[in-house]
N, C-alpha and C. Protein backbone atom coordinates (compact mmCIF):
# COMPACT_ATOMS: atom_id res chain seq x y z
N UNK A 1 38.82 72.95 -13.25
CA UNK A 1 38.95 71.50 -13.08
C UNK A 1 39.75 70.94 -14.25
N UNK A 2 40.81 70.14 -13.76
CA UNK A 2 41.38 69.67 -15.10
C UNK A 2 41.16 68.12 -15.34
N UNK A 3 41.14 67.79 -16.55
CA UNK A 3 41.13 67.09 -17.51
C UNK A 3 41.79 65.73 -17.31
N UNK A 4 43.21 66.00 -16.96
CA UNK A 4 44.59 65.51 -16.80
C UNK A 4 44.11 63.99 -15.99
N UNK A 5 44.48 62.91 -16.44
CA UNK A 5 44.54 61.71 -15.73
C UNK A 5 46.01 62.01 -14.74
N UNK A 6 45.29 61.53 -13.01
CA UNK A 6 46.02 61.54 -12.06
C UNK A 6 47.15 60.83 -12.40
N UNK A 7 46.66 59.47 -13.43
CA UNK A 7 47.58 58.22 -13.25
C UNK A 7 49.04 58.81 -14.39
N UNK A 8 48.65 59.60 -15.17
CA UNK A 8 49.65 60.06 -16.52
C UNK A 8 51.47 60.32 -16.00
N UNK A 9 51.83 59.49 -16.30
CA UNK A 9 52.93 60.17 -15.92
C UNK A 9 53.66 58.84 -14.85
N UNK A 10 53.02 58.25 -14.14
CA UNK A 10 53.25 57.31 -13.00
C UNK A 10 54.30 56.59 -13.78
N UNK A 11 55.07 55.69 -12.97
CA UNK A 11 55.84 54.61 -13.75
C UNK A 11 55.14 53.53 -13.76
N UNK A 12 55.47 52.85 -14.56
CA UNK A 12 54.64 51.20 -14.93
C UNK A 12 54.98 50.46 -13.42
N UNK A 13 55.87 50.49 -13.33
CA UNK A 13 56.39 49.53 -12.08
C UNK A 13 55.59 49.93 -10.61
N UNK A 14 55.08 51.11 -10.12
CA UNK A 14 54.31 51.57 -9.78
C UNK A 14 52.77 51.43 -10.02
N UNK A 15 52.56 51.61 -11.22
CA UNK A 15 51.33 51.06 -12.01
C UNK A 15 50.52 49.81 -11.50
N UNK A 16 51.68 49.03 -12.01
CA UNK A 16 51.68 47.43 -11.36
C UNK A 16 51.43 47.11 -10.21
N UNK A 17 51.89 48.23 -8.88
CA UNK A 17 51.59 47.50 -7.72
C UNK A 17 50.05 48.02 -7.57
N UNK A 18 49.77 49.69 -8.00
CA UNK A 18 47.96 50.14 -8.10
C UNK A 18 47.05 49.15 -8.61
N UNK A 19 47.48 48.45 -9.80
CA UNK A 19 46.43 47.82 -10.25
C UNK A 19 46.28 46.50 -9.44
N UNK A 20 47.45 45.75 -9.09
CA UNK A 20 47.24 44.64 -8.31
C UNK A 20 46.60 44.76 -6.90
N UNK A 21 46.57 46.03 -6.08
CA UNK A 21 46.08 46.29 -5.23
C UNK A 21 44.63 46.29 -5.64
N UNK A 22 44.07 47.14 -6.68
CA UNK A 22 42.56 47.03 -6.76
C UNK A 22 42.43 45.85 -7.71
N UNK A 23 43.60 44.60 -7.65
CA UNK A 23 42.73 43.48 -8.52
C UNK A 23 42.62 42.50 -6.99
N UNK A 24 43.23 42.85 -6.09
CA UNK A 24 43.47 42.07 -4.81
C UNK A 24 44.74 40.91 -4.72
N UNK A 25 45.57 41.76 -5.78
CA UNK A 25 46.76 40.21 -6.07
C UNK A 25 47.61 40.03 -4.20
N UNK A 26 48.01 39.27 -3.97
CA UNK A 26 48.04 38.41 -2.54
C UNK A 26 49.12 39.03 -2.14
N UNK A 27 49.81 39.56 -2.72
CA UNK A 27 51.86 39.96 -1.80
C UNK A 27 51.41 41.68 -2.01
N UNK A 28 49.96 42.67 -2.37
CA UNK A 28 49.90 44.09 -2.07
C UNK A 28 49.28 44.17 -0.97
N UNK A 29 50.06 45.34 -0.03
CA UNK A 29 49.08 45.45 1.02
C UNK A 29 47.53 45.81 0.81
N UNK A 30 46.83 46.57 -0.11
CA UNK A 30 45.90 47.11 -0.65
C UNK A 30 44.82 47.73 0.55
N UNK A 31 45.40 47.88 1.58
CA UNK A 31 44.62 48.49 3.02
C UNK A 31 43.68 50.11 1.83
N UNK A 32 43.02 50.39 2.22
CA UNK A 32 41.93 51.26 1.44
C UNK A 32 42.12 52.85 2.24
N UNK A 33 42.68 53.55 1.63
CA UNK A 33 42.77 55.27 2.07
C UNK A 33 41.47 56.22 2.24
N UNK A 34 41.49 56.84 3.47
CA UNK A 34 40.24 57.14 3.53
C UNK A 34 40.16 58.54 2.94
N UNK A 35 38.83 58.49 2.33
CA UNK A 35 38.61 59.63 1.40
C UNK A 35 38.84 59.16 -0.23
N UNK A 36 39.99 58.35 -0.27
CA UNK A 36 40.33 58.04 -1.58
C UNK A 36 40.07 56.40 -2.01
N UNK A 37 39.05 55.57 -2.03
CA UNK A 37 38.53 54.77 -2.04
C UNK A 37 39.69 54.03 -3.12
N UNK A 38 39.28 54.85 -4.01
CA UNK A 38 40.30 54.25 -5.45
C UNK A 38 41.80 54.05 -5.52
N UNK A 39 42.23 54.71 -4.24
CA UNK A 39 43.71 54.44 -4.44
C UNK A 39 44.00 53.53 -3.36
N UNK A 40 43.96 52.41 -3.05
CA UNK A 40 44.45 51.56 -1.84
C UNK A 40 46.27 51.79 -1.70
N UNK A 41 46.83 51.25 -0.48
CA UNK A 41 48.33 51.12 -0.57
C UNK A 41 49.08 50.11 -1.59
N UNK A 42 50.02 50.70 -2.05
CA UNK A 42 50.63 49.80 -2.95
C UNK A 42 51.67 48.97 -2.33
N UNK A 43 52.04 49.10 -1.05
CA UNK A 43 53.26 48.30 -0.48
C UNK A 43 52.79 47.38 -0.60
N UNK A 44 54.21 46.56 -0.46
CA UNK A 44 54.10 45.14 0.12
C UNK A 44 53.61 44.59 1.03
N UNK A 45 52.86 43.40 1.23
CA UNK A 45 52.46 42.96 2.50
C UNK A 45 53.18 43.13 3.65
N UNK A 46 54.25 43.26 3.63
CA UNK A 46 55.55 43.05 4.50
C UNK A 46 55.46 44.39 5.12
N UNK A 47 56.30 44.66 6.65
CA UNK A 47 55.73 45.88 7.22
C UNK A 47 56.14 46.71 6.83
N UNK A 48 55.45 47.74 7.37
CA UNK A 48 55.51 49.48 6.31
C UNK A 48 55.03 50.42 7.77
N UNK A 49 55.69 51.51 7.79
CA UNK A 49 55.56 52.56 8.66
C UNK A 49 53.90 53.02 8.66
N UNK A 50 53.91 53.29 7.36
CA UNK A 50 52.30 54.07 6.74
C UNK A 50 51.89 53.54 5.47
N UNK A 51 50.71 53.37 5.01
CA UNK A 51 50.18 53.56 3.73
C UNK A 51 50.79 54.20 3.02
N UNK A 52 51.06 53.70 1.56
CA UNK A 52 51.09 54.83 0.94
C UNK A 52 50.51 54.29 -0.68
N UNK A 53 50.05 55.56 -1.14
CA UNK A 53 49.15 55.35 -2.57
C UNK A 53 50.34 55.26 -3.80
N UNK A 54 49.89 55.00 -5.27
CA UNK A 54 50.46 55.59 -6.26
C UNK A 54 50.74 56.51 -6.46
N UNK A 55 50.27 57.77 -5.74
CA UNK A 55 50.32 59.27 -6.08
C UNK A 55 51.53 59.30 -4.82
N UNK A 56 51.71 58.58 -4.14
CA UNK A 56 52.88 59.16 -2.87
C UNK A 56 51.94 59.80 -1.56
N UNK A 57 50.33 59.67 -1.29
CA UNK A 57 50.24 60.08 -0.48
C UNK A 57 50.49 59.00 0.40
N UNK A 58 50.43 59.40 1.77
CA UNK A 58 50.11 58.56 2.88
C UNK A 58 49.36 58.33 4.00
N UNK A 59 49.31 57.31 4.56
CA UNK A 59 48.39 57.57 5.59
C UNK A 59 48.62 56.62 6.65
N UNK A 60 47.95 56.94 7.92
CA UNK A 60 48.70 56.22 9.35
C UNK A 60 48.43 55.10 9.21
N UNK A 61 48.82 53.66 10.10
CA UNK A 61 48.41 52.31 9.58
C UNK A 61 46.78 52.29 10.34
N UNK A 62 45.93 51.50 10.09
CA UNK A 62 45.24 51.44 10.51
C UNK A 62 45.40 50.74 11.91
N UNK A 63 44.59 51.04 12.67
CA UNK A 63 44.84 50.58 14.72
C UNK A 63 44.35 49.26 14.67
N UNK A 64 43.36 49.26 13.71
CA UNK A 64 43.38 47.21 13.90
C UNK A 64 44.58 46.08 13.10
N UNK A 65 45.38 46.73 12.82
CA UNK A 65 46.47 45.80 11.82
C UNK A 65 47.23 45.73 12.88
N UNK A 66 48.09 44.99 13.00
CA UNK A 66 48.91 44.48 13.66
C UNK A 66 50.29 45.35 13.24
N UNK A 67 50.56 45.52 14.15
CA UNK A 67 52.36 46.46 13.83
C UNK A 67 53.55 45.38 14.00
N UNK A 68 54.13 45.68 13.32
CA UNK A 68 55.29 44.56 13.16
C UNK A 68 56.43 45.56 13.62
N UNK A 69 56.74 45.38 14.85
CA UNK A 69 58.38 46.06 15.27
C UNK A 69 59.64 45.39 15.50
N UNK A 70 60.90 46.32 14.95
CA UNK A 70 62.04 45.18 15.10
C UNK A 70 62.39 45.42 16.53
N UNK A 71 63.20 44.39 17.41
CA UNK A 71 63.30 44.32 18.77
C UNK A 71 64.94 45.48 18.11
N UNK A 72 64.58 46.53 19.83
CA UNK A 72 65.89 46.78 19.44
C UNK A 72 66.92 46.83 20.67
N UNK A 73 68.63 46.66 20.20
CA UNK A 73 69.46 46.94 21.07
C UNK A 73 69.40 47.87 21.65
N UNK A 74 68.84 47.77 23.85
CA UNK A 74 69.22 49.10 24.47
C UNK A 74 70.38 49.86 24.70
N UNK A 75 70.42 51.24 24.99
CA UNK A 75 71.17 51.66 24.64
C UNK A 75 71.83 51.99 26.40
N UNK A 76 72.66 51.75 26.72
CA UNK A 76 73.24 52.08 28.33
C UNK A 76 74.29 52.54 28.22
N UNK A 77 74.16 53.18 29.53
CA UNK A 77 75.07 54.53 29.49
C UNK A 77 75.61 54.95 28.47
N UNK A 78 74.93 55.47 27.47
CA UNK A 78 75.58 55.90 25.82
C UNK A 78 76.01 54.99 25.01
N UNK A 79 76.21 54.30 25.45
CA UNK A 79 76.55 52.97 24.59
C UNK A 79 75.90 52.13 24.07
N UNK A 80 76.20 51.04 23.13
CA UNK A 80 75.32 50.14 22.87
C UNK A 80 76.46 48.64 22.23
N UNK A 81 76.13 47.95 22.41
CA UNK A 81 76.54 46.41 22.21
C UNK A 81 76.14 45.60 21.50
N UNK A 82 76.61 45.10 20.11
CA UNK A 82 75.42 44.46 19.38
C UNK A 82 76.82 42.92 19.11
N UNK A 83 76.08 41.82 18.57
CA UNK A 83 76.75 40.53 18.57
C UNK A 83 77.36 40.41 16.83
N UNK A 84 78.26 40.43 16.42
CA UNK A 84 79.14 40.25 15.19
C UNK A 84 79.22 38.78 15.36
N UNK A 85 78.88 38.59 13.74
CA UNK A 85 79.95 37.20 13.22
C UNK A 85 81.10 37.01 13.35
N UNK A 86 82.17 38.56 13.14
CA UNK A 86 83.61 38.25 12.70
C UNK A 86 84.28 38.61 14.57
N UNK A 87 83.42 39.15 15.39
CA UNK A 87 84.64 39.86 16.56
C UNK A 87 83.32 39.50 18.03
N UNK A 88 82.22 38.64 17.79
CA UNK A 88 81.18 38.83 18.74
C UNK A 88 81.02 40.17 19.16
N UNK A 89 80.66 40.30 20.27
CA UNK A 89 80.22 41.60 21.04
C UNK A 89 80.79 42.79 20.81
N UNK A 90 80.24 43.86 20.47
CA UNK A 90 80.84 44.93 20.27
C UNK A 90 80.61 45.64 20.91
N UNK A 91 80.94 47.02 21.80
CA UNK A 91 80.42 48.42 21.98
C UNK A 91 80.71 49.00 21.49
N UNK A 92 80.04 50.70 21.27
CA UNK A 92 80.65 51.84 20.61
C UNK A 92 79.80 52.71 21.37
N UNK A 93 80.17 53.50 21.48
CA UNK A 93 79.35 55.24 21.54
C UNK A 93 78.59 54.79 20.39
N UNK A 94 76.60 55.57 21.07
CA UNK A 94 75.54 55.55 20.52
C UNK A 94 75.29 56.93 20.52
N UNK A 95 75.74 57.75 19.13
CA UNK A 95 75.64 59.08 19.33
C UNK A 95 73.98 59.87 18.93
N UNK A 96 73.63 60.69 19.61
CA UNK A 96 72.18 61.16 20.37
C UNK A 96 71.70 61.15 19.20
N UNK A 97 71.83 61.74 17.81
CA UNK A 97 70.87 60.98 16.57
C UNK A 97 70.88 60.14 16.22
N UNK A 98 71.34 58.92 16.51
CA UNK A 98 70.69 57.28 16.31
C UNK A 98 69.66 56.91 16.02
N UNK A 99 69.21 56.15 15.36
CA UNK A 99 68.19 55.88 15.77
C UNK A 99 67.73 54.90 16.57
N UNK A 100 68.63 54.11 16.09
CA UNK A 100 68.96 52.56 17.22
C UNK A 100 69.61 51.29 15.81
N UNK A 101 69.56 50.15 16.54
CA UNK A 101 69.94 49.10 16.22
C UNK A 101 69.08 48.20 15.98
N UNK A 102 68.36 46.99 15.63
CA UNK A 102 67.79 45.78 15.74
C UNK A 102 68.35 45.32 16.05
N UNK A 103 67.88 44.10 16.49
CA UNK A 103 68.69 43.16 17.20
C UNK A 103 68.60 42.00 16.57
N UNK A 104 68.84 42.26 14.85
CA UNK A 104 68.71 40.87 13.96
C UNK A 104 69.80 39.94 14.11
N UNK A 105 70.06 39.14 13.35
CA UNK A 105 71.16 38.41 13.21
C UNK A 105 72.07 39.07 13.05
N UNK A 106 73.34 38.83 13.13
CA UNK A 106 74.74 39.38 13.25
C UNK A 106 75.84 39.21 12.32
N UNK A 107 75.85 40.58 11.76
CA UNK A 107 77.15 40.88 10.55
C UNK A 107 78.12 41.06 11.11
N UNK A 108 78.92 42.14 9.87
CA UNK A 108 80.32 41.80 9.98
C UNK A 108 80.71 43.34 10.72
N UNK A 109 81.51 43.16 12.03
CA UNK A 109 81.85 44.35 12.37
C UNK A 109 82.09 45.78 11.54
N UNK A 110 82.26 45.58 10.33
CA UNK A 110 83.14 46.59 9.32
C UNK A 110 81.25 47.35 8.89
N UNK A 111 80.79 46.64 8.92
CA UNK A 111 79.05 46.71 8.41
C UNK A 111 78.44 47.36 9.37
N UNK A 112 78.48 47.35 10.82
CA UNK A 112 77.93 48.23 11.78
C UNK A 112 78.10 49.59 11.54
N UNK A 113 76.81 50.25 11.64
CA UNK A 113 76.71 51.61 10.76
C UNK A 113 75.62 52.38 12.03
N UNK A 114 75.58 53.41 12.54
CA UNK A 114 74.76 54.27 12.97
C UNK A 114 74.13 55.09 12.23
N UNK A 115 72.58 55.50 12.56
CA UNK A 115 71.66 55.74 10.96
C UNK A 115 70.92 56.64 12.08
N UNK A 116 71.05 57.88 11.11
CA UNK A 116 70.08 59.24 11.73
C UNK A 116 68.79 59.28 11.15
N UNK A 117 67.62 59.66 11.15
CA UNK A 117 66.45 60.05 10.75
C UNK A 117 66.67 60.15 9.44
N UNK A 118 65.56 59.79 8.10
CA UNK A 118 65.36 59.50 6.57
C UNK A 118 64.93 61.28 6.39
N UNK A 119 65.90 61.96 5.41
CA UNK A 119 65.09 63.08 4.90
C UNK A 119 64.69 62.50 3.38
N UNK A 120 63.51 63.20 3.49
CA UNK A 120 63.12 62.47 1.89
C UNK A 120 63.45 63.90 1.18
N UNK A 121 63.85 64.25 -0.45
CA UNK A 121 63.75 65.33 -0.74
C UNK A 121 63.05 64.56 -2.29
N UNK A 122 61.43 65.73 -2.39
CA UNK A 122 60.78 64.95 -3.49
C UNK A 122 59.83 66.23 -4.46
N UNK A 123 59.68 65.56 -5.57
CA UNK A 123 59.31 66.46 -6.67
C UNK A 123 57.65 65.72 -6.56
N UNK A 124 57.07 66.47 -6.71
CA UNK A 124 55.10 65.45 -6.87
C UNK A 124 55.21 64.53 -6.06
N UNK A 125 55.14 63.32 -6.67
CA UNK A 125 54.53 62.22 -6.07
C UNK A 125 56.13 61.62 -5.62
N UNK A 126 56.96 61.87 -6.65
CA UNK A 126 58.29 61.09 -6.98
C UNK A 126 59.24 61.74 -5.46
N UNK A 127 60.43 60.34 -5.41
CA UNK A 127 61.32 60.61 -4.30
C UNK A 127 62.07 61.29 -5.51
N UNK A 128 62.93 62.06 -4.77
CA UNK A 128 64.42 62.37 -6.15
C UNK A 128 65.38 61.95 -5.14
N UNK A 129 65.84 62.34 -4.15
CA UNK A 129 66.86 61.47 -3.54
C UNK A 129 66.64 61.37 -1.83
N UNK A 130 67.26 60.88 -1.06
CA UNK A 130 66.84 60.89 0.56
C UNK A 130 68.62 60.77 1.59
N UNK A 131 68.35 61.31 2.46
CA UNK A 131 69.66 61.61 3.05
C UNK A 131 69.41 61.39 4.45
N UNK A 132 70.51 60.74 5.30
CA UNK A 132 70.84 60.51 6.74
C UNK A 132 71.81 60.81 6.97
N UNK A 133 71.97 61.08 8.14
CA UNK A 133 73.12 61.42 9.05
C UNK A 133 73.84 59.71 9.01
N UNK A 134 75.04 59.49 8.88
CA UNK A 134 75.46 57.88 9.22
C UNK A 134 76.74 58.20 9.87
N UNK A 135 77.40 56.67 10.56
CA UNK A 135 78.88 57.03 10.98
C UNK A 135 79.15 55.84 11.05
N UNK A 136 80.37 55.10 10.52
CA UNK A 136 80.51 53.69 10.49
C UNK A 136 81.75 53.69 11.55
N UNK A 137 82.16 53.23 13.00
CA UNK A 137 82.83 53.17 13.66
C UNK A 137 83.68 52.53 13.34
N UNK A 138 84.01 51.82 13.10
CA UNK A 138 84.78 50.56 12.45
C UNK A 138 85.46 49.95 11.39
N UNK A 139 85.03 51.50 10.34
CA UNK A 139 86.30 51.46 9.12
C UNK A 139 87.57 51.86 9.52
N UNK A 140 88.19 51.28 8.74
CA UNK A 140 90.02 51.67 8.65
C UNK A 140 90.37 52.69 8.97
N UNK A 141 89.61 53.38 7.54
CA UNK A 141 89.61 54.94 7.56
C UNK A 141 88.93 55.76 8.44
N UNK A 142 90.13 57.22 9.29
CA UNK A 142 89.83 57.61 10.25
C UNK A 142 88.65 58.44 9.73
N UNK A 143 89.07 59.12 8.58
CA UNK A 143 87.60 59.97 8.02
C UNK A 143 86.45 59.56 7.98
N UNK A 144 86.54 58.23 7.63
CA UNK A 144 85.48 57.82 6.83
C UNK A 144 84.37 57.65 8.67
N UNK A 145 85.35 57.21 9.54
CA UNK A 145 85.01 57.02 10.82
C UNK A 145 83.98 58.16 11.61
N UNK A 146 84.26 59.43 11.06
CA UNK A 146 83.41 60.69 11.59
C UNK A 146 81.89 60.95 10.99
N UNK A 147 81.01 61.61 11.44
CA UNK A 147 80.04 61.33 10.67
C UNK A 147 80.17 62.02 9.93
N UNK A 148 78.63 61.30 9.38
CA UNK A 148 78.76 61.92 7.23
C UNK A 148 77.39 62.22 6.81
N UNK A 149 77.14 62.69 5.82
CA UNK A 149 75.21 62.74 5.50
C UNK A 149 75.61 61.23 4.24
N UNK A 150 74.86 60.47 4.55
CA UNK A 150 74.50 59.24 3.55
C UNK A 150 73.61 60.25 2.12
N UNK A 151 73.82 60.29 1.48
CA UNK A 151 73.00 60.50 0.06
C UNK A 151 72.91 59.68 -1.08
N UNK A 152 71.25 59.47 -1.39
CA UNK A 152 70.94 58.68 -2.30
C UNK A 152 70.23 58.91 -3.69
N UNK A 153 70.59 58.81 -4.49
CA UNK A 153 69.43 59.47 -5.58
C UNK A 153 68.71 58.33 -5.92
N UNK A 154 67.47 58.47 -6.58
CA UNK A 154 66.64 57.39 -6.58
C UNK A 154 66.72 57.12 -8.16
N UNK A 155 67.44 57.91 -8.93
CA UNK A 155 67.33 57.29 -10.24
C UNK A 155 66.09 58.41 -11.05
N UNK A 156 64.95 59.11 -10.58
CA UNK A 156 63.86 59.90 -11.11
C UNK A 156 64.03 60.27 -12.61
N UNK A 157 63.49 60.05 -13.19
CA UNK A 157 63.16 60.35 -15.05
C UNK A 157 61.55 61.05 -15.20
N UNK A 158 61.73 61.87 -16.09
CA UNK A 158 60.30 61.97 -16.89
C UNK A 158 60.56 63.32 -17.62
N UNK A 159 59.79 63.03 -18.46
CA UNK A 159 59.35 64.37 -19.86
C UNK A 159 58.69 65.06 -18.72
N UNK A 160 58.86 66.55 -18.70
CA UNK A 160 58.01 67.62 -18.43
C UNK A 160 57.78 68.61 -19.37
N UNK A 161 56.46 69.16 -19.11
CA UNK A 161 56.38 70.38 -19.73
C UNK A 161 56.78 71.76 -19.14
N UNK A 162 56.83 72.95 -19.89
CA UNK A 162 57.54 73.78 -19.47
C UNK A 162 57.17 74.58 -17.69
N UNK A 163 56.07 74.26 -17.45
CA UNK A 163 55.39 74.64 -16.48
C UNK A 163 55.79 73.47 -14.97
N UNK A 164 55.39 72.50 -15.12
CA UNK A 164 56.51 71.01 -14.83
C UNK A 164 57.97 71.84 -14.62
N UNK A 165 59.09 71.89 -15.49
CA UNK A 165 60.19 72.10 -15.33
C UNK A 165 60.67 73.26 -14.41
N UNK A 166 59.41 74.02 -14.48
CA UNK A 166 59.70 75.44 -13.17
C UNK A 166 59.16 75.20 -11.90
N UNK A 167 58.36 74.02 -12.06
CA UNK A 167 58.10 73.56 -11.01
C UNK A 167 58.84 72.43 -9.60
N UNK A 168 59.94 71.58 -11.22
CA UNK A 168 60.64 71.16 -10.72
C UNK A 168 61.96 72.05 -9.98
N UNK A 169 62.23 73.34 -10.83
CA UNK A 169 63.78 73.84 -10.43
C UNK A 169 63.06 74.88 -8.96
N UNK A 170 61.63 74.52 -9.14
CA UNK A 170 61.35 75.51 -7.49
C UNK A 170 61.99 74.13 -6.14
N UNK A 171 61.55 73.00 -6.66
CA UNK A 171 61.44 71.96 -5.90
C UNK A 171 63.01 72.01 -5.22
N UNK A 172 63.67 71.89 -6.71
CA UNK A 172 65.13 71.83 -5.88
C UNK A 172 66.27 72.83 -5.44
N UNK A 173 65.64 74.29 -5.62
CA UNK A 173 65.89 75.16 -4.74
C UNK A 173 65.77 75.03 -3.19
N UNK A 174 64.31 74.56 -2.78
CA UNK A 174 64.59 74.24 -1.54
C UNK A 174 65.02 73.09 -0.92
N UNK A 175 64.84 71.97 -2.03
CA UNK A 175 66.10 71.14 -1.42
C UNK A 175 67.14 71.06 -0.82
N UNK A 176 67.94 72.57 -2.19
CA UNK A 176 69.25 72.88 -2.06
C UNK A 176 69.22 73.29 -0.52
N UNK A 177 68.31 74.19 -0.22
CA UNK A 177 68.29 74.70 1.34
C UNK A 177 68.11 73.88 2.09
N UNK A 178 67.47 72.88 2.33
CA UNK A 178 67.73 71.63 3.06
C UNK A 178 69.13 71.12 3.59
N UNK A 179 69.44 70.75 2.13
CA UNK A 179 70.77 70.26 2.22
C UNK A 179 71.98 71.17 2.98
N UNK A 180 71.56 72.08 2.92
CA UNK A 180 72.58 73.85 3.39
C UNK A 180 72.58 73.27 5.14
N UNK A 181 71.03 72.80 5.10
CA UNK A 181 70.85 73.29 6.73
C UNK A 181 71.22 71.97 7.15
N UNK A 182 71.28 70.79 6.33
CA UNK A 182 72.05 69.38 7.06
C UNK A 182 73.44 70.05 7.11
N UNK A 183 73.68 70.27 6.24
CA UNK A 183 75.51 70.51 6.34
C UNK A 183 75.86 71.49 7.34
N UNK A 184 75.05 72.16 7.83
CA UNK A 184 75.22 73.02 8.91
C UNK A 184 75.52 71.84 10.52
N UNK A 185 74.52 71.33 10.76
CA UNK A 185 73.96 70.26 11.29
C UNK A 185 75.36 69.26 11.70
N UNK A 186 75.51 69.01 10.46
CA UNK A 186 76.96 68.12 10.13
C UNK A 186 78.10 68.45 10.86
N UNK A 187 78.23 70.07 10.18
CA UNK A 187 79.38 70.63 11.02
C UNK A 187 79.71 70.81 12.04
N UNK A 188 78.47 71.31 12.71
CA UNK A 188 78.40 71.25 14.11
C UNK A 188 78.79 69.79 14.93
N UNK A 189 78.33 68.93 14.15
CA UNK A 189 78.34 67.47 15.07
C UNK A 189 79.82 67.33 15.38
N UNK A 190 80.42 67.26 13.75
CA UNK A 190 81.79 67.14 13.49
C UNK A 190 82.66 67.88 14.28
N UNK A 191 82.07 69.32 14.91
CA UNK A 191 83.09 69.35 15.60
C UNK A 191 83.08 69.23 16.62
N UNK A 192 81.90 68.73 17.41
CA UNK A 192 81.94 67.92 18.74
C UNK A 192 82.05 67.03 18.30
N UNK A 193 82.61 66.25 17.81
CA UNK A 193 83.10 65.26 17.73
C UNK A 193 84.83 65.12 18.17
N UNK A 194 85.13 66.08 17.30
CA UNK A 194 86.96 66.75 17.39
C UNK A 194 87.47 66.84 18.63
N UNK A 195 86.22 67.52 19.89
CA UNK A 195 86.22 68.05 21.31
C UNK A 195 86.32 66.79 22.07
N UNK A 196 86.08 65.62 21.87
CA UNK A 196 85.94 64.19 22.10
C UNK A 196 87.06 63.60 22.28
């Protein structure tokens, strides 16, 4: 059994939303994890897929909360149509990893973006970076026009110890393989795409 405070290591900014959750401050969701009494959710009131703690676990929403969903653009015959500020109505090919559209208010054609499924790639509790499939129809650029993997790093810092640091370079070994098997993924799309 170790010693080690769970909390050691957390970021303050993180910190901040744990403690306001168990002080009950008004803008944390603080919904209560079962099994883990002490760690409520730290999100925002505002909607959230799942719970999730300071430590990064998660958990399903509870069935009596109310789900907040965005309405979304259907998608017909492969296509889909959404309303622009700068050109109104648009179509494009809605290609089969989409995820879809909302049907919020209306940007700028150049801004319409198709968005594949969130890979998270993460060390402990921490994100280190997260990647989608995207394809922006509507840039200039013909390249930029084909799809692409979106990649993000989240910024991640911290002192480790030496045991930590082998733990981390296991982490991003299989990242690296992740990433191998999107780019596989990629290629393939890309070149049905070419066949098009």
């Amino acid at each position: 059994m170790s010693d080690r405070d769970p909390l050691e290591g957390i970021p303050d900014a993180l910190l901040d939303w744990h403690k306001g959750a168990l002080e009950g401050d008004a803008v944390v969701c603080a919904a209560p994890q079962p099994g883990f009494p002490n760690f409520p959710c730290i999100n925002n009131r505002l909607a959230h897929a799942r719970h999730r703690d300071v430590l990064g676990r998660t958990w399903p929403l509870d069935t009596e909360e109310p789900l907040y969903v965005a309405h979304r653009v259907p998608v017909i015959d492969g296509t889909v149509t959404l309303d622009t500020s700068d050109h109104g109505p648009v179509t494009t090919q809605e290609p089969d990893w989409c995820l879809g559209h909302s049907a919020r208010a209306p940007g700028y054609r150049i801004d319409f973006t198709h968005r594949g499924a969130e890979h998270t790639f993460a060390f402990a509790s921490d994100t280190l970076l997260v990647a989608m499939l995207s394809q922006d129809p509507f840039v200039t650029d013909p390249e930029r026009r084909r799809t692409r993997l979106y990649v993000e790093q989240t910024g991640y810092s911290a002192s480790l110890d030496p045991a930590e640091v082998r733990q981390l370079a296991a982490a991003l070994t299989v990242h690296a393989m992740h990433l191998r098997t999107l780019a596989d993924q990629l290629t393939t799309l890309r070149a049905e795409e070419g066949k098009q």
